[in-house]
Protein backbone atom coordinates (compact mmCIF):
# COMPACT_ATOMS: atom_id res chain seq x y z
CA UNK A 1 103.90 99.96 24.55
CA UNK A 2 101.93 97.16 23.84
CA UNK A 3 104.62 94.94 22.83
CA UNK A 4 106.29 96.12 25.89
CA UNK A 5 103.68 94.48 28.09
CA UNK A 6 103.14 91.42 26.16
CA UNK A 7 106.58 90.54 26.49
CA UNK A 8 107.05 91.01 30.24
CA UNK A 9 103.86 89.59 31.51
CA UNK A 10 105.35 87.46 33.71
CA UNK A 11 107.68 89.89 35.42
CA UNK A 12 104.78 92.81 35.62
CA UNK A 13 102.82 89.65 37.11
CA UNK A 14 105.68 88.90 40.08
CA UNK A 15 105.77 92.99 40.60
CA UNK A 16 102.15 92.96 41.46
CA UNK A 17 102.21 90.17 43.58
CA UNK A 18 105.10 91.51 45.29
CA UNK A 19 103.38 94.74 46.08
CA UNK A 20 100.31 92.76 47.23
CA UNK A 21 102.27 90.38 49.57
CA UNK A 22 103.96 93.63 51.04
CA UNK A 23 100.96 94.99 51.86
CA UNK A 24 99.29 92.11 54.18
CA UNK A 25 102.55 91.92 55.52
CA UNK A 26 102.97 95.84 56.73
CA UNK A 27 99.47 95.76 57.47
CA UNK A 28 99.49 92.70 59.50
CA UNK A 29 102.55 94.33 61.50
CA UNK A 30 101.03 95.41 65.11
CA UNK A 31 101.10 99.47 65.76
CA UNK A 32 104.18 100.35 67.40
CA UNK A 33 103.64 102.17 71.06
CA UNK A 34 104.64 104.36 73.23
CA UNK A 35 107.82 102.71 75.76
CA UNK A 36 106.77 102.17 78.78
CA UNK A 37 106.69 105.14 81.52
CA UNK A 38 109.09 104.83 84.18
CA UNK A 39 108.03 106.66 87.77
CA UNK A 40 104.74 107.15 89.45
CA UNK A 41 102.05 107.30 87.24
CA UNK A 42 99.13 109.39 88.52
CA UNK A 43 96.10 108.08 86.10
CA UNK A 44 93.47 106.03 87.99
CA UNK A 45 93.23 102.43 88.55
CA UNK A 46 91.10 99.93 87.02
CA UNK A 47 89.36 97.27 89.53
CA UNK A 48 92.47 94.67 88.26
CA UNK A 49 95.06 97.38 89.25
CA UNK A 50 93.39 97.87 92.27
CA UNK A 51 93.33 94.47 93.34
CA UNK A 52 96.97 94.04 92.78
CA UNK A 53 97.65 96.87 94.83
CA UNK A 54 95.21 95.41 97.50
CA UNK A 55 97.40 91.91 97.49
CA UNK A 56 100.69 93.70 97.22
CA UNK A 57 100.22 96.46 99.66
CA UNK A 58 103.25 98.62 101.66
CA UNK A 59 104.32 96.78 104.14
CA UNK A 60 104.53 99.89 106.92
CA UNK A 61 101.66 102.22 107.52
CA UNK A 62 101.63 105.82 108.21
CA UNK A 63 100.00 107.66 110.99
CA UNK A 64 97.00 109.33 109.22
CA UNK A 65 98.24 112.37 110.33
CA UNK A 66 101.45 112.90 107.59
CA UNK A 67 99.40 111.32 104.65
CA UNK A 68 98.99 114.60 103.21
CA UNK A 69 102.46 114.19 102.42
CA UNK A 70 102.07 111.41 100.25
CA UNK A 71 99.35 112.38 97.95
CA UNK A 72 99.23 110.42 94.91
CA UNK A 73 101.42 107.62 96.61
CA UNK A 74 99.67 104.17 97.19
CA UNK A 75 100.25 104.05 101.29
CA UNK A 76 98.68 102.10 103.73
CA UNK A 77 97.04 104.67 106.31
CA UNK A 78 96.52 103.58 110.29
CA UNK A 79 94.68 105.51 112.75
CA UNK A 80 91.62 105.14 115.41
CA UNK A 81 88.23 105.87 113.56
CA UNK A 82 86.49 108.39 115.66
CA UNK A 83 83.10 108.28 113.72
CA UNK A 84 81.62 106.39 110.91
CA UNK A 85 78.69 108.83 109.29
CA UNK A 86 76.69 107.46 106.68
CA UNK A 87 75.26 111.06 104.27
CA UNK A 88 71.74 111.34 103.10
CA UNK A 89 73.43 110.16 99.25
CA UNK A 90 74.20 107.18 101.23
CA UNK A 91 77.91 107.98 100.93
CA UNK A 92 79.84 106.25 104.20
CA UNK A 93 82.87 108.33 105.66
CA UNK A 94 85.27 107.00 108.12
CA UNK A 95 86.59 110.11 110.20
CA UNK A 96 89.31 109.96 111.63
CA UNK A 97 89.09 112.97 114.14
CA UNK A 98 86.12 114.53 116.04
CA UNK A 99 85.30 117.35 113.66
CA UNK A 100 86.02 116.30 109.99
CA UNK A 101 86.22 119.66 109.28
CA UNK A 102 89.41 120.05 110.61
CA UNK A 103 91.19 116.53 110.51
CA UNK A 104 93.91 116.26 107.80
CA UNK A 105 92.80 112.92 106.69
CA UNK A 106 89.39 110.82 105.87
CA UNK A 107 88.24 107.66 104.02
CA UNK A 108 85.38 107.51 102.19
CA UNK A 109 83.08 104.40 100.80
CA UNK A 110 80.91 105.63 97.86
CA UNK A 111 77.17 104.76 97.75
CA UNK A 112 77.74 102.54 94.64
CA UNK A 113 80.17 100.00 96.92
CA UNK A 114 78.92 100.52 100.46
CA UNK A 115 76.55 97.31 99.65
CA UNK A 116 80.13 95.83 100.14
CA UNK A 117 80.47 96.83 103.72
CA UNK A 118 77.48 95.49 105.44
CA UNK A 119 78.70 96.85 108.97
CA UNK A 120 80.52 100.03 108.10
CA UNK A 121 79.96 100.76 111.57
CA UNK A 122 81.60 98.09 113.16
CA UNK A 123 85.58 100.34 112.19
CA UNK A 124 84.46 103.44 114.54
CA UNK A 125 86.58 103.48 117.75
CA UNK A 126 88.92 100.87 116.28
CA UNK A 127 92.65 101.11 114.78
CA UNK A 128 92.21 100.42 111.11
CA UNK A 129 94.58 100.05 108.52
CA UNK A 130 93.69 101.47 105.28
CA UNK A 131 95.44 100.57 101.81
CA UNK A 132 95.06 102.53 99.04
CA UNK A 133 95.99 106.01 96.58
CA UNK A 134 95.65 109.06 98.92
CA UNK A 135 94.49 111.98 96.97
CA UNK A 136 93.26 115.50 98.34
CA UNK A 137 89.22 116.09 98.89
CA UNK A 138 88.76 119.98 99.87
CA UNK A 139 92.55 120.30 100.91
CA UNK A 140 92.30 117.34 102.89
CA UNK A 141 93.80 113.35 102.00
CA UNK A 142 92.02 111.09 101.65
CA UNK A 143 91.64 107.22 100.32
CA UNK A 144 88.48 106.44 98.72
CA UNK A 145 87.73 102.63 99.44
CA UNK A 146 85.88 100.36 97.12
CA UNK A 147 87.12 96.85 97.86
CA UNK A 148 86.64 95.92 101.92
CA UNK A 149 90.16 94.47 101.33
CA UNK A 150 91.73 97.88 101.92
CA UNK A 151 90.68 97.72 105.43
CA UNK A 152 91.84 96.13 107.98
CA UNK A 153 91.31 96.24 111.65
CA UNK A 154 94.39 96.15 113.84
């Protein structure tokens, strides 16, 4: 056996360097993925996502009374703002009807971006226009704004 090895040094030595080359090569070779999904997709946005939908929205608007028929569809909502109420979390809801309770629709601003909306106030009793993923709050739809670029007052 040792003569065996003595006299193919050279080709056991190209073997083993093969083997080693092969390696950093199918290790250097980038994880293959999964394709890409076709259809709506209903995972959340990131901010960047959120700002392309912003600068790319829907060019017609719904009446804020059929959004419920578009949950999980990026639409751009219009309607008169009835009331802006501002909750004891600091939470700012634009409602779109007299009694919330009962409207089929409502935008909120969350406490942690209302510092982006110095005069929240300033939508109620005007038509807005509101961009953004409707999703259902307590059986109602809704558009949760973070970004006062999703609003805009017609």
């Amino acid at each position: 056996m040792k003569e065996f090895f003595e006299k193919n040094k050279t080709f056991i030595g190209i073997i083993i360097a093969a083997f080693i080359i092969g390696g950093f090569i199918y290790l250097s070779k980038p994880t293959p993925t999964a394709p890409p999904t076709t259809g709506k997709i209903s995972l959340p946005l990131t901010t960047e996502e959120q700002k392309k939908e912003i600068k790319e929205p829907s060019s017609i608007c719904i009446d804020f009374k059929e959004a419920g028929n578009y949950v999980g569809e990026y639409k751009c909502v219009t309607g008169r703002v009835d009331n802006v109420y501002t909750s004891a979390k600091g939470n700012i809801f634009l409602n779109f009807c007299p009694d919330y309770r009962t409207c089929p629709f409502s935008s909120v601003i969350f406490a942690s971006d209302s510092y982006k909306f110095p005069n929240p106030k300033q939508y109620q009793g005007k038509i807005v226009e509101i961009r953004g993923l409707i999703k259902t709050y307590q059986g109602r739809a809704e558009i949760i704004i973070n970004d006062p670029a999703q609003i805009k007052v017609k």
